[in-house]
Protein backbone atom coordinates (compact mmCIF):
# COMPACT_ATOMS: atom_id res chain seq x y z
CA UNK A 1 -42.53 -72.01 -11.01
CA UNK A 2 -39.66 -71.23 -13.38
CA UNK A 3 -37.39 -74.14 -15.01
CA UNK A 4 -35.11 -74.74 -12.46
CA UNK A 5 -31.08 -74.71 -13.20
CA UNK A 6 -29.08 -77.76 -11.36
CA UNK A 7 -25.61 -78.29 -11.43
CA UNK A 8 -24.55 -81.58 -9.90
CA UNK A 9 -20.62 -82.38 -8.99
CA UNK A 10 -19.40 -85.42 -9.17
CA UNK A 11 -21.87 -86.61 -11.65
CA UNK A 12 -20.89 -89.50 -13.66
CA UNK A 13 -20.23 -91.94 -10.14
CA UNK A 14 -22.33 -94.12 -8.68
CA UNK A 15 -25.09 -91.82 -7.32
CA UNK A 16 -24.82 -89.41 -10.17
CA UNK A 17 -26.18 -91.27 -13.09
CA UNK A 18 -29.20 -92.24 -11.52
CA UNK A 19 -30.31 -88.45 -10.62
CA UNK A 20 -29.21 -87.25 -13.88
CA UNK A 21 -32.03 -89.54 -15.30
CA UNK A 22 -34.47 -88.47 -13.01
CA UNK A 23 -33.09 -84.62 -13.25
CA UNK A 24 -33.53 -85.60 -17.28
CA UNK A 25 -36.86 -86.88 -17.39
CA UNK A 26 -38.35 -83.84 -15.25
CA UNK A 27 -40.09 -81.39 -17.16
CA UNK A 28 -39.85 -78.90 -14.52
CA UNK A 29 -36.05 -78.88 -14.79
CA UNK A 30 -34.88 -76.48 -17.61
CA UNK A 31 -30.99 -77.43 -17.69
CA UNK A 32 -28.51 -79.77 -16.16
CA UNK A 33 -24.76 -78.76 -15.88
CA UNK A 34 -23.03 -81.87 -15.06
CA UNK A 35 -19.47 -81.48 -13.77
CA UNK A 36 -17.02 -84.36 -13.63
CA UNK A 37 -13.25 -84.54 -13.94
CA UNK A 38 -13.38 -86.96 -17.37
CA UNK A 39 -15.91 -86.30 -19.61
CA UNK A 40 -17.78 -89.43 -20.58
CA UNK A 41 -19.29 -90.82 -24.40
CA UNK A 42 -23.03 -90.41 -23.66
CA UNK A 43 -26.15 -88.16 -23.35
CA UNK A 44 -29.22 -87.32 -21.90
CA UNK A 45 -31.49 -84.40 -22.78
CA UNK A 46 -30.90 -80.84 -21.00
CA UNK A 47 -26.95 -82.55 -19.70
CA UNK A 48 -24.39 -80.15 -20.24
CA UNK A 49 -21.31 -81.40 -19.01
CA UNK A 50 -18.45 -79.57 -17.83
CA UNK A 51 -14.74 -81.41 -16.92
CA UNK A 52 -14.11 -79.67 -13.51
CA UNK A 53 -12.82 -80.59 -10.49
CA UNK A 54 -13.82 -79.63 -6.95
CA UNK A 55 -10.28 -79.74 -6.04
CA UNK A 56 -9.66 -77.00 -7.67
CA UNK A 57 -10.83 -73.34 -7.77
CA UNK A 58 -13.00 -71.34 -10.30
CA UNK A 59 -16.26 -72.65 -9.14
CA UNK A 60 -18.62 -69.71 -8.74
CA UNK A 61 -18.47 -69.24 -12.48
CA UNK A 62 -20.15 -72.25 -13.09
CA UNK A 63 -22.76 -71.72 -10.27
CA UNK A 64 -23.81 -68.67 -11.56
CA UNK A 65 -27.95 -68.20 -11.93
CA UNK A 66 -28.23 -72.07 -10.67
CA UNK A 67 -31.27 -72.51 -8.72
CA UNK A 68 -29.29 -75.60 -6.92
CA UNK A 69 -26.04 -77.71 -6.27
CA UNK A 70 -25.78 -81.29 -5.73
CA UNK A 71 -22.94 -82.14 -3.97
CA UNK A 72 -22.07 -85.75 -4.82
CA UNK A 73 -17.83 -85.93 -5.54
CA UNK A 74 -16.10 -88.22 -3.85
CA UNK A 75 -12.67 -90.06 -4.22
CA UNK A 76 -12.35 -93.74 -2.53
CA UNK A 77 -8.83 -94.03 -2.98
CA UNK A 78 -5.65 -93.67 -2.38
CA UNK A 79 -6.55 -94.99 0.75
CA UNK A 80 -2.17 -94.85 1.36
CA UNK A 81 -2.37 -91.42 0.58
CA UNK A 82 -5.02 -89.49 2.86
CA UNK A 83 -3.85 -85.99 2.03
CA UNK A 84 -5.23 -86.53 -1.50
CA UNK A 85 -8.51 -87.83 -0.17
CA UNK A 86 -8.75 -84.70 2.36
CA UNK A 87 -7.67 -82.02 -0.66
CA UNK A 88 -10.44 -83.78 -2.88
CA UNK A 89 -13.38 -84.62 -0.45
CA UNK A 90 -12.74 -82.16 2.56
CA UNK A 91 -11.53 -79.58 1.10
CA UNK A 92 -12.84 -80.05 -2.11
CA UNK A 93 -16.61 -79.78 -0.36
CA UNK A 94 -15.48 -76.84 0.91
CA UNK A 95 -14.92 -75.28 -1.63
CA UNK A 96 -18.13 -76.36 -3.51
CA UNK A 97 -20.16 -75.18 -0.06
CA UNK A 98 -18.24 -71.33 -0.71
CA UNK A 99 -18.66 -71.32 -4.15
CA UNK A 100 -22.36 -72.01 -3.93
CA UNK A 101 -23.03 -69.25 -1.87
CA UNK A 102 -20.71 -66.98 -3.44
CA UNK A 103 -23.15 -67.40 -6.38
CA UNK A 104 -26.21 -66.61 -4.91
CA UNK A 105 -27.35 -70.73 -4.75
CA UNK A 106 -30.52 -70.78 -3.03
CA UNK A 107 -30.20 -74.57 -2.14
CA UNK A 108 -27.15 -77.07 -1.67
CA UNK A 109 -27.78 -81.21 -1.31
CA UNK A 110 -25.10 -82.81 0.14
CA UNK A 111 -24.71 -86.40 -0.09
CA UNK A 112 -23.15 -87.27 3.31
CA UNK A 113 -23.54 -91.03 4.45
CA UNK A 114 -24.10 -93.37 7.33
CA UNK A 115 -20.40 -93.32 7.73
CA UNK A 116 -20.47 -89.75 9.24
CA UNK A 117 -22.38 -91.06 12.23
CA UNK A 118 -21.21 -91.94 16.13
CA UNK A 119 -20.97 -95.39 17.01
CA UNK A 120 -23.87 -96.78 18.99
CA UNK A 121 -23.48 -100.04 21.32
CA UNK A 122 -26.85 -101.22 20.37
CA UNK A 123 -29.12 -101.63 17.57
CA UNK A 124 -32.50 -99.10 18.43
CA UNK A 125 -32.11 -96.88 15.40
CA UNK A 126 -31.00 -93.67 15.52
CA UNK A 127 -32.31 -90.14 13.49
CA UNK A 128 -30.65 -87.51 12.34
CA UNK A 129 -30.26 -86.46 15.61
CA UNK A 130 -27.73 -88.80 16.51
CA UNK A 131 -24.51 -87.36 17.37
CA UNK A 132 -21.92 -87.23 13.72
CA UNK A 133 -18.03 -87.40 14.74
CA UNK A 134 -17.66 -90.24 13.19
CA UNK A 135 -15.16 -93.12 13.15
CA UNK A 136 -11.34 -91.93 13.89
CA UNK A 137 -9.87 -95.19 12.40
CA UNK A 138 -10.85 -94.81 8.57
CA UNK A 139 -10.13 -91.64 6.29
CA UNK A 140 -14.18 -92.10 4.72
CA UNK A 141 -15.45 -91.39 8.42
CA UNK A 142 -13.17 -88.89 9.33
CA UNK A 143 -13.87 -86.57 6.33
CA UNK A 144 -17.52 -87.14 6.63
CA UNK A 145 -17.86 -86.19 9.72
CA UNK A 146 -15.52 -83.09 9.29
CA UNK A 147 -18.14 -81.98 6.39
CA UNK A 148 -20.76 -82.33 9.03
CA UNK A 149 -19.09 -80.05 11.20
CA UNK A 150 -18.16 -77.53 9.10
CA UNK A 151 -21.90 -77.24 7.02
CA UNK A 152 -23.16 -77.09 11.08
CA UNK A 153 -21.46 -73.71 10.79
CA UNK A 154 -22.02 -72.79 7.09
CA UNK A 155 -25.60 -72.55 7.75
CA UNK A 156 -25.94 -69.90 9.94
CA UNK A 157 -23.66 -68.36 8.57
CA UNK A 158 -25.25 -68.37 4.85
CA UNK A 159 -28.82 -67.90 5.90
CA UNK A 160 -30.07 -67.33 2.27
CA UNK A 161 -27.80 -70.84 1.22
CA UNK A 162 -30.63 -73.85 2.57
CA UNK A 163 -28.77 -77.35 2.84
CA UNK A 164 -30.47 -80.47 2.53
CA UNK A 165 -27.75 -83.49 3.89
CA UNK A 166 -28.88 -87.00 2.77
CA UNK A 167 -26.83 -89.72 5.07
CA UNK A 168 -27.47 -93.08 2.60
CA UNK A 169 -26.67 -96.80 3.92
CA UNK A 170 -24.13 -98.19 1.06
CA UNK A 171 -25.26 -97.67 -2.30
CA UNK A 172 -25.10 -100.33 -5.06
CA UNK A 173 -25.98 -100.63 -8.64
CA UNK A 174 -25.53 -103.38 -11.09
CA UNK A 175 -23.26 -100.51 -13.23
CA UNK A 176 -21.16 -99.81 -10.25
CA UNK A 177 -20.15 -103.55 -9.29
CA UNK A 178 -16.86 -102.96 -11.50
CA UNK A 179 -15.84 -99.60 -9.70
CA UNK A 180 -16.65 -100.82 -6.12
CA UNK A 181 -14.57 -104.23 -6.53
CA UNK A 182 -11.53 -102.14 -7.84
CA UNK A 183 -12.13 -99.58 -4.89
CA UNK A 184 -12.74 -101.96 -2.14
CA UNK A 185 -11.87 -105.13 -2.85
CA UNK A 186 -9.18 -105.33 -5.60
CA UNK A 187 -8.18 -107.43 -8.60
CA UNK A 188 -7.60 -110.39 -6.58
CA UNK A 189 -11.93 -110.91 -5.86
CA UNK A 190 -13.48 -113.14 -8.83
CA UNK A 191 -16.65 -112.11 -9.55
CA UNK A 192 -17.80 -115.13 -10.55
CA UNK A 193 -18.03 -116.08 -6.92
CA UNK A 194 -20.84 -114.01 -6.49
CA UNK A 195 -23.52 -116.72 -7.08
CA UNK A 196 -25.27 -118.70 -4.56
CA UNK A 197 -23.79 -122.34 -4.06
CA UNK A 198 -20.31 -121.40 -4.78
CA UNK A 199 -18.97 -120.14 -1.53
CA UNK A 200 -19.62 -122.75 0.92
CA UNK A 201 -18.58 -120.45 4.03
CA UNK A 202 -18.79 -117.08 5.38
CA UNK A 203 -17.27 -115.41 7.92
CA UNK A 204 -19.51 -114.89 10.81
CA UNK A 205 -18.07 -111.91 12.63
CA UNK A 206 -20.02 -110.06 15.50
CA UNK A 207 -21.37 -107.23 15.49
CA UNK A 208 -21.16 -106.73 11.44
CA UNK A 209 -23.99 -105.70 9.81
CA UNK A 210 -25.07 -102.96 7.67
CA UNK A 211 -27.82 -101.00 5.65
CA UNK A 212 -27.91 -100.86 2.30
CA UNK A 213 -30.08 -98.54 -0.33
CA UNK A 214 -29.99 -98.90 -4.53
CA UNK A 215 -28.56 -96.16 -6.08
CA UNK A 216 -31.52 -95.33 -7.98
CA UNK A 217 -33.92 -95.11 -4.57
CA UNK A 218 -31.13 -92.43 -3.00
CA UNK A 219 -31.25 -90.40 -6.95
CA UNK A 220 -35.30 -90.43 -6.18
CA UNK A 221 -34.67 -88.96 -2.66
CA UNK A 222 -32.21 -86.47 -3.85
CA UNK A 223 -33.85 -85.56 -6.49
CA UNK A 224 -37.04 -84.81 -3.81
CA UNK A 225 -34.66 -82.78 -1.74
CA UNK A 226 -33.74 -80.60 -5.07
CA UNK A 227 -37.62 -79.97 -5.86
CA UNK A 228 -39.43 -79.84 -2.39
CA UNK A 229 -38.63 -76.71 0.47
CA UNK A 230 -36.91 -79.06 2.73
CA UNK A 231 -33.48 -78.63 5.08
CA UNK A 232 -31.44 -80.64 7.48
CA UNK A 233 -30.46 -84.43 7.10
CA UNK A 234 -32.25 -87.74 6.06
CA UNK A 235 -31.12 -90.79 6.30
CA UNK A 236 -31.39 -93.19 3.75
CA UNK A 237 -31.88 -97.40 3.83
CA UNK A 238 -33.79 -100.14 3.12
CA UNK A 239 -34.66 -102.88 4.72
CA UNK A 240 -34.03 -105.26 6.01
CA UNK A 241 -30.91 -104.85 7.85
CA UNK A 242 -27.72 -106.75 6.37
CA UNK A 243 -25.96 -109.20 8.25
CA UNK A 244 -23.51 -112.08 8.40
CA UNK A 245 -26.96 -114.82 8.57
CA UNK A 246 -28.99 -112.67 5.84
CA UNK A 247 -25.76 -113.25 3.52
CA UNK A 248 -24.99 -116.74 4.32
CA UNK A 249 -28.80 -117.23 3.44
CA UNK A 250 -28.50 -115.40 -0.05
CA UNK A 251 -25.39 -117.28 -0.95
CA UNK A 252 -26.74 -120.74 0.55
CA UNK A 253 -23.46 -120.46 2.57
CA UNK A 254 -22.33 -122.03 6.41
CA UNK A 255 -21.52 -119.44 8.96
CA UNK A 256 -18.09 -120.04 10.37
CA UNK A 257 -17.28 -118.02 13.45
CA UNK A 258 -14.34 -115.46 13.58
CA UNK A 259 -13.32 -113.10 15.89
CA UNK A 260 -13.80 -109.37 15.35
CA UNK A 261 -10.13 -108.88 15.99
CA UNK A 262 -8.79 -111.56 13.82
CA UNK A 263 -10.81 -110.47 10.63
CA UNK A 264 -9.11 -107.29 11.08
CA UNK A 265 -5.35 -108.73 11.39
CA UNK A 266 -6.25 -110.42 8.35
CA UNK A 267 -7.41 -107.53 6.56
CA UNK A 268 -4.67 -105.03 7.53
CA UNK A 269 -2.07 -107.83 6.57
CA UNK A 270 -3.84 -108.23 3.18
CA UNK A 271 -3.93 -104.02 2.66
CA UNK A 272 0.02 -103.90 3.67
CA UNK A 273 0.43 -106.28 1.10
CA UNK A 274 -1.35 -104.30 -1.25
CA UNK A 275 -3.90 -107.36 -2.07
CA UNK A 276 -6.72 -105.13 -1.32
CA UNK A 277 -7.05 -101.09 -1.38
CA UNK A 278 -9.16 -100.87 1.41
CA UNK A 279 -8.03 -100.55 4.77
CA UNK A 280 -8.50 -102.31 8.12
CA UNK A 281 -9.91 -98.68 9.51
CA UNK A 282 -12.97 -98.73 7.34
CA UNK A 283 -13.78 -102.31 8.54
CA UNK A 284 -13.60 -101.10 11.90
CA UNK A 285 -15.80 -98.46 10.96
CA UNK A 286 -18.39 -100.72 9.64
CA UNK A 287 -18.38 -102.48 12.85
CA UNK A 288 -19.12 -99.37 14.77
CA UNK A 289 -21.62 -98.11 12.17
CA UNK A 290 -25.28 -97.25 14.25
CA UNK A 291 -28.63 -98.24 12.38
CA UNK A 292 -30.44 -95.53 11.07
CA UNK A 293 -34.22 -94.81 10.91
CA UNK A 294 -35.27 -93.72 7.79
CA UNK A 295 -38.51 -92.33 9.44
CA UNK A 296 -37.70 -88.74 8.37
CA UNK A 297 -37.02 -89.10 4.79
CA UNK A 298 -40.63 -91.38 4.64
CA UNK A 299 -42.52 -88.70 6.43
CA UNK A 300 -41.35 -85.64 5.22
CA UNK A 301 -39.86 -86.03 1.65
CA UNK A 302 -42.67 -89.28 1.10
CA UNK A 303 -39.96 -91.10 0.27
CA UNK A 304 -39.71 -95.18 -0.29
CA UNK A 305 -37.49 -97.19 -1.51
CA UNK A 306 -38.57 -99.33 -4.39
CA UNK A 307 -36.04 -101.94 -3.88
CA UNK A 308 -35.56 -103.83 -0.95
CA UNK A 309 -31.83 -104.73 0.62
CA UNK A 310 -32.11 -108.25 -1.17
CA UNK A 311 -32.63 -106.55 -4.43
CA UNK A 312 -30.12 -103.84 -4.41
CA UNK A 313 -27.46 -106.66 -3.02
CA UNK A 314 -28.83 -108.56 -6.00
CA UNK A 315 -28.39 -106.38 -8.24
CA UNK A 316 -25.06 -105.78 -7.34
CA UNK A 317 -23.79 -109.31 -7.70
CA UNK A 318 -25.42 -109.85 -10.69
CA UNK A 319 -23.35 -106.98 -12.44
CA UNK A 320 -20.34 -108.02 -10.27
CA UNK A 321 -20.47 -111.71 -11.89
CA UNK A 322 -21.08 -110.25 -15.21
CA UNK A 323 -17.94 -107.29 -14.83
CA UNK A 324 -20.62 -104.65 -15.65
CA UNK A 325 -19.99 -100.82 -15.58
CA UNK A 326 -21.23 -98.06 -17.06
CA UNK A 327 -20.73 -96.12 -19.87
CA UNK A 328 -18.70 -92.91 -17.90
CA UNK A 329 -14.98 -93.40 -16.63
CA UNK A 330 -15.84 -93.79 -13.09
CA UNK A 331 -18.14 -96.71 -13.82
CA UNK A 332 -16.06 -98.51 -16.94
CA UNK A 333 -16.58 -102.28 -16.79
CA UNK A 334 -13.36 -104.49 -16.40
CA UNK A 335 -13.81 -105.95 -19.87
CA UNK A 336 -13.74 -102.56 -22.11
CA UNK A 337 -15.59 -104.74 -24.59
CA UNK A 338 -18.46 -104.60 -22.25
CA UNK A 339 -19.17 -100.70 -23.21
CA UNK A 340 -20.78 -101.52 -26.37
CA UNK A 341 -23.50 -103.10 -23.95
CA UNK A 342 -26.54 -101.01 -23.36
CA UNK A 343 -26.88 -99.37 -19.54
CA UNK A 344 -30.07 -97.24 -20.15
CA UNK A 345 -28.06 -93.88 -19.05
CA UNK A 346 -28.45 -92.70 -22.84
CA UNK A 347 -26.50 -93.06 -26.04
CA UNK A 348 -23.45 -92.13 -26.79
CA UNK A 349 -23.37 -88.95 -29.22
C-alpha cells in the first residue's frame, strides 16, 4: 500500500498532539498536513502545518489527493455566545464533511463524544446503537448530536466518502490540565488543590458519574480508524467508571451529600457571575450522560486502553498542580515560563 496522505483539523488541541505522534512515528504514513488556526513553535517529522480555520471556506484545496481527514476542531467557549460555537463546530464540521468529499477523500474520522448520546435512566451500558439527540440544556450536546444527524445523511449520500465516528468519555492529558481549567473551570480553581489530603470534602451528588479515556489511548484508536477498513461509531472509555466515591477515594476526601438541584443553582449563580465559563447546562448534561460499552472498539479495531481511569485522572492533576501545557497555543501553560519545559511533542524549529 502507498504512503498514505492525512490531513487532521484541529490539530494542535488536546486530541491532536497525541495522533500527530502516532501519525509521525508511522512509516506507512507519507505526509501529515496539520491545520490549526495559530501556528505553534514545534515539529515532528512529515507535519506540515497549515493556519486554517474550519469556519471558514477554501477547504477542498487543502484536501486535495489526501487519502484521509481527521476531524478533531472544536471550540469550548464562549459558552455566552452559542452562535460562535454553532458557526465553528456545527457548521464548521460541515463544512469539513463537504469539503472532504468534494475532494475525492476516501475516508473521514470524526471525533464525536459521549456527549452526543440520549440520556439513559440506568447504568447497563449502551453501544453505538443507542439513540444520539443528545442533551437540549448545554450547547456541547446540542451540536454533537446535530453532527450526528447530519453525517446519518452524508453517508448515503457520499457513498465513495467512508466515516469512521469515535464517541470518547472525557479526555485528559497532563499537557491539557492548563486549557481545560481555563475552559471549564476558570481562574478562580487553584491547582494546587489537586493533591490528595487537601480537600477534606466532596460533593456527593446523585447520579454523577462519568467515563474517562487519556488522550493518548483515543490518538491510538483514531489513528486505527485512519489505517484499518472500518465505518460507523466506537465508543471510547476506560475503566473503571468515575464517580463521586472513586474521587473522594483518590483525594482521601469525606462525601458530603448535595442535592442534584442545588449543585446546579450554585453553578448557574457562579456562571452569571462570570466565576466560571462553564454553564449549568453542561452539568446537567453530565448528569444525564449514559455509560458506554467500549465492546466495539475492543473487538473490531483491537483496541485497549493502556491507561486506566485512575491514571488518566492522575495524570491530569498532576499537570493541573504543576500549570502544565503544551508547547501549541491551545495547550500554553498558565506560567509562559513553563514552555521552555520539555512535553515530548518535538522541538521547536
Amino acid at each position: 500500500m502507498a504512503a498514505q496522505r492525512i490531513v487532521v483539523t484541529g490539530a494542535t488541541g488536546n486530541l491532536g498532539i497525541g495522533l500527530l505522534r502516532v501519525l509521525s512515528a508511522d512509516p506507512r504514513v507519507g505526509a501529515v498536513t496539520a491545520l490549526a488556526r495559530r501556528r505553534p513553535r514545534w515539529a515532528l517529522p512529515k507535519i506540515d502545518f497549515v493556519e486554517a480555520d474550519v469556519s471558514a471556506w477554501g477547504l477542498t484545496r487543502v484536501f486535495r489527493d489526501a487519502d484521509v481527514v481527521v476531524h478533531l476542531a472544536w471550540l469550548f467557549q464562549p459558552t455566552r455566545r452559542p452562535e460562535v460555537t454553532w458557526n465553528a463546530n456545527v457548521l464548521g464540521s460541515i463544512r469539513v464533511f463537504e469539503a472532504a468529499a468534494e475532494a475525492g477523500v476516501s475516508k473521514i474520522v470524526y471525533s464525536s463524544s459521549v456527549g452526543a448520546y440520549s440520556p439513559r435512566e440506568d447504568d447497563r451500558p449502551v453501544d453505538e446503537n443507542w439513540p444520539t439527540h443528545g442533551w437540549p440544556n448545554a450547547a456541547y450536546t446540542r451540536e454533537k448530536a446535530y453532527l450526528e444527524r447530519y453525517l446519518d445523511g452524508f453517508e448515503p449520500a457520499h457513498p465513495r466518502t467512508r466515516v469512521a465516528r469515535v464517541r470518547p468519555g472525557f479526555v485528559f492529558r497532563q499537557e491539557a490540565a492548563s486549557e481545560q481549567r481555563r475552559l471549564f473551570a476558570g481562574p478562580f480553581l487553584p491547582g494546587s488543590l489537586a493533591r490528595p489530603g487537601v480537600i477534606p470534602m466532596l460533593p456527593d451528588v446523585p447520579g454523577l458519574r462519568m467515563q474517562v479515556v487519556h488522550s493518548d489511548d483515543v490518538a491510538d484508536a483514531l489513528h486505527r480508524c485512519v489505517r484499518r477498513h472500518v465505518s460507523g461509531a466506537f465508543n471510547l472509555a476506560a475503566d473503571p467508571v468515575v464517580d463521586t466515591r472513586f474521587l473522594a477515594d483518590l483525594f482521601g476526601a469525606k462525601l458530603v451529600p448535595v442535592p442534584a438541584f442545588l449543585a446546579r443553582y450554585a453553578l448557574a449563580t457562579a456562571w452569571r457571575l462570570r466565576l466560571i465559563p462553564a454553564t449549568a447546562g453542561l452539568f446537567d448534561a453530565v448528569l444525564h450522560l449514559p455509560v458506554m460499552s467500549t465492546v466495539r472498539a475492543k473487538s473490531e479495531l483491537d483496541w485497549q486502553p493502556r491507561r486506566t481511569a485512575a491514571e488518566a485522572l492522575n495524570d491530569f492533576f498532576i499537570g493541573l498542580r504543576g500549570g502544565a501545557g503544551g508547547a501549541t497555543p491551545p495547550l500554553a501553560p498558565d506560567d509562559s515560563r513553563l514552555h521552555e519545559i520539555s512535553t515530548g511533542v518535538g522541538k521547536r524549529p
